[in-house]
N, C-alpha and C. Protein backbone atom coordinates (compact mmCIF):
# COMPACT_ATOMS: atom_id res chain seq x y z
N UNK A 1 14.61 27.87 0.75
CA UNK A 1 13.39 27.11 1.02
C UNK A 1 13.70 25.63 1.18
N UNK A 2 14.83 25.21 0.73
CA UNK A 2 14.87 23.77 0.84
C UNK A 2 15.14 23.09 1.95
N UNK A 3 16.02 24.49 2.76
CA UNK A 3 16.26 23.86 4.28
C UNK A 3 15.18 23.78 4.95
N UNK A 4 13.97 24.48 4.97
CA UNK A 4 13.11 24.58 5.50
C UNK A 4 12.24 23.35 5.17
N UNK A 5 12.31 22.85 4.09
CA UNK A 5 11.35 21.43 3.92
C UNK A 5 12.51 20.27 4.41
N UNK A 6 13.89 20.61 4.25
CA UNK A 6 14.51 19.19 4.88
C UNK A 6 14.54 19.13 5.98
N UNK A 7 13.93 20.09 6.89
CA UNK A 7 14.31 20.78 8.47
C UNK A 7 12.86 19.83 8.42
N UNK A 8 11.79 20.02 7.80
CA UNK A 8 10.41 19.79 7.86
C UNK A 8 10.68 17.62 7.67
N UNK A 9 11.58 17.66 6.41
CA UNK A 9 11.77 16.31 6.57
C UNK A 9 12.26 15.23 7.63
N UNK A 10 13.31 15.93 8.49
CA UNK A 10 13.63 15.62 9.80
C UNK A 10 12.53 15.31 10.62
N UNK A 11 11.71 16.14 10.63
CA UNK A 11 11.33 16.74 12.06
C UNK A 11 9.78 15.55 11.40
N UNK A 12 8.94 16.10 10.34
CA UNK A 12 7.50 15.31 10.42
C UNK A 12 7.49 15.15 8.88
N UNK A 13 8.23 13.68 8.84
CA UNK A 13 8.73 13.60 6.93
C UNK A 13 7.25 13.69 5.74
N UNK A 14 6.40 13.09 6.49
CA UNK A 14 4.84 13.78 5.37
C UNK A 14 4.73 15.18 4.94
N UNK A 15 5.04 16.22 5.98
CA UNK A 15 5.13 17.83 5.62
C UNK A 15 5.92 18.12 4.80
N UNK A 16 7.32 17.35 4.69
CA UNK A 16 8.48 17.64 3.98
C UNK A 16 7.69 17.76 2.39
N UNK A 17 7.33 16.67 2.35
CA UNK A 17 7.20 15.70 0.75
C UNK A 17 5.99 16.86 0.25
N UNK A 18 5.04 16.97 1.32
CA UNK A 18 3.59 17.60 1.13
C UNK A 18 4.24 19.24 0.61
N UNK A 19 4.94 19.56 1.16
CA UNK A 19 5.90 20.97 0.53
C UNK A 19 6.29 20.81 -0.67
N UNK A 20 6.69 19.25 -0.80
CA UNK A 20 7.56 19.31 -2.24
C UNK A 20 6.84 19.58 -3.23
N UNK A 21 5.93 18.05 -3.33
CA UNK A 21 5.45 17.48 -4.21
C UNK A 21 3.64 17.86 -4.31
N UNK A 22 3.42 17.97 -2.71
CA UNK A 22 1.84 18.10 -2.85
C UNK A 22 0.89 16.85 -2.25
N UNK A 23 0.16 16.77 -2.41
CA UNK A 23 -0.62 15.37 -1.93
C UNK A 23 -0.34 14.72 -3.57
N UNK A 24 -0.16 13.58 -3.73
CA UNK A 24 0.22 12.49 -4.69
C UNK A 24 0.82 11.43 -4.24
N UNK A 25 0.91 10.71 -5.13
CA UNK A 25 1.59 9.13 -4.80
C UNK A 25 3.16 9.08 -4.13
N UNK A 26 3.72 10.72 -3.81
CA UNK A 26 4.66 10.64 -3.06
C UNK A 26 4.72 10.72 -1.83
N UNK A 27 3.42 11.31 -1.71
CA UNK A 27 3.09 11.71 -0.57
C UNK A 27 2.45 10.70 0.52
N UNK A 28 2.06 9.44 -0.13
CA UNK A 28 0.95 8.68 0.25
C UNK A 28 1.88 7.85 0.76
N UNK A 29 3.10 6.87 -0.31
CA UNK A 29 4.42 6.41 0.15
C UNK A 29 4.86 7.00 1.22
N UNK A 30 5.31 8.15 1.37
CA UNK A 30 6.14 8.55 2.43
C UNK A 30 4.91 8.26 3.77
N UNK A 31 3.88 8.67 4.02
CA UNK A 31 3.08 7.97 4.89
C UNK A 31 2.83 6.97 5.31
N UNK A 32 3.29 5.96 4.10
CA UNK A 32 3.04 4.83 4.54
C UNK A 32 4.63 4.22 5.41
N UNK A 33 5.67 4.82 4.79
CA UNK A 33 6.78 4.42 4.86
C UNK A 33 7.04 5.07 6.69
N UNK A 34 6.46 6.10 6.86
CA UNK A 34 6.65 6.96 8.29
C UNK A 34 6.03 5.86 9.15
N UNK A 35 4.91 5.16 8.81
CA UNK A 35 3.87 4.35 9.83
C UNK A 35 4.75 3.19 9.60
N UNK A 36 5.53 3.22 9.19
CA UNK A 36 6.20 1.22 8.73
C UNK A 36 7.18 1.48 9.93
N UNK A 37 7.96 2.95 9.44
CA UNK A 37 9.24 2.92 10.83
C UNK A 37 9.82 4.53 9.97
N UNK A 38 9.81 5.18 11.38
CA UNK A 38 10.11 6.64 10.94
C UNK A 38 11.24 6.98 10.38
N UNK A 39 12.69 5.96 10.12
CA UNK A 39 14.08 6.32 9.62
C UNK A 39 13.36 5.95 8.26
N UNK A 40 12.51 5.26 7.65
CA UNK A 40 12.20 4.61 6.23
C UNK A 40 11.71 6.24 5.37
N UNK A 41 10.44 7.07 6.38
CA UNK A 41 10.15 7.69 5.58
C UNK A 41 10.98 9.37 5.82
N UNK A 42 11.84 9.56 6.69
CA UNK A 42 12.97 10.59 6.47
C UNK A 42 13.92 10.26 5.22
N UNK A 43 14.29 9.25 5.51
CA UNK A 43 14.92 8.64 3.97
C UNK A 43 14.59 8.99 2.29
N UNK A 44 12.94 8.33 2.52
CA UNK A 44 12.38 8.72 1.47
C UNK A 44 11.60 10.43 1.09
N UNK A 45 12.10 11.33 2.33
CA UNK A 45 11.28 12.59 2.43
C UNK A 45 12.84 13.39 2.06
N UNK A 46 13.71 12.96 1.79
CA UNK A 46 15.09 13.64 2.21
C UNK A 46 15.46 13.43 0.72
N UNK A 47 15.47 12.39 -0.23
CA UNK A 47 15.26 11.77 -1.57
C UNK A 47 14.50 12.48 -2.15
N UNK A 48 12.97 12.46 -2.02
CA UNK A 48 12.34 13.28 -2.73
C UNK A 48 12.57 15.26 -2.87
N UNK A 49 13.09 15.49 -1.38
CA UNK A 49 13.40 17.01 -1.66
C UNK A 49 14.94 17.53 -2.42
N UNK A 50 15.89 16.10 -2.65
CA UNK A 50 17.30 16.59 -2.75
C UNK A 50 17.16 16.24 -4.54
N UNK A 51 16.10 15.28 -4.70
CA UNK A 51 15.88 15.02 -6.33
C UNK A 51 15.32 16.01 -7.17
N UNK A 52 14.82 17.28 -6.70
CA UNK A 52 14.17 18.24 -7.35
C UNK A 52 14.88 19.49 -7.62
């Protein structure tokens, strides 16, 4: 399953996190971080799935 959310983190990094974690304050970051510049929130979607 994890490739499938880091495959998800690649591809649309909010789905990744939203797999992980759920809607929460990780989820909201990584949104914000995707709209800032899309390498910021793969970064932070790739972090949150390899930390669990």
């Amino acid at each position: 399953m994890d490739i499938v959310r880091i495959i998800f983190a690649i591809l649309l990094p909010p789905v990744g996190v939203f797999l992980q974690v759920g809607i929460g304050p990780q989820f909201w970051i990584n949104i914000l971080l995707t709209l800032l510049g899309y390498i910021p929130g793969i970064v932070h979607a790739v972090y949150i799935i390899a930390k669990r």
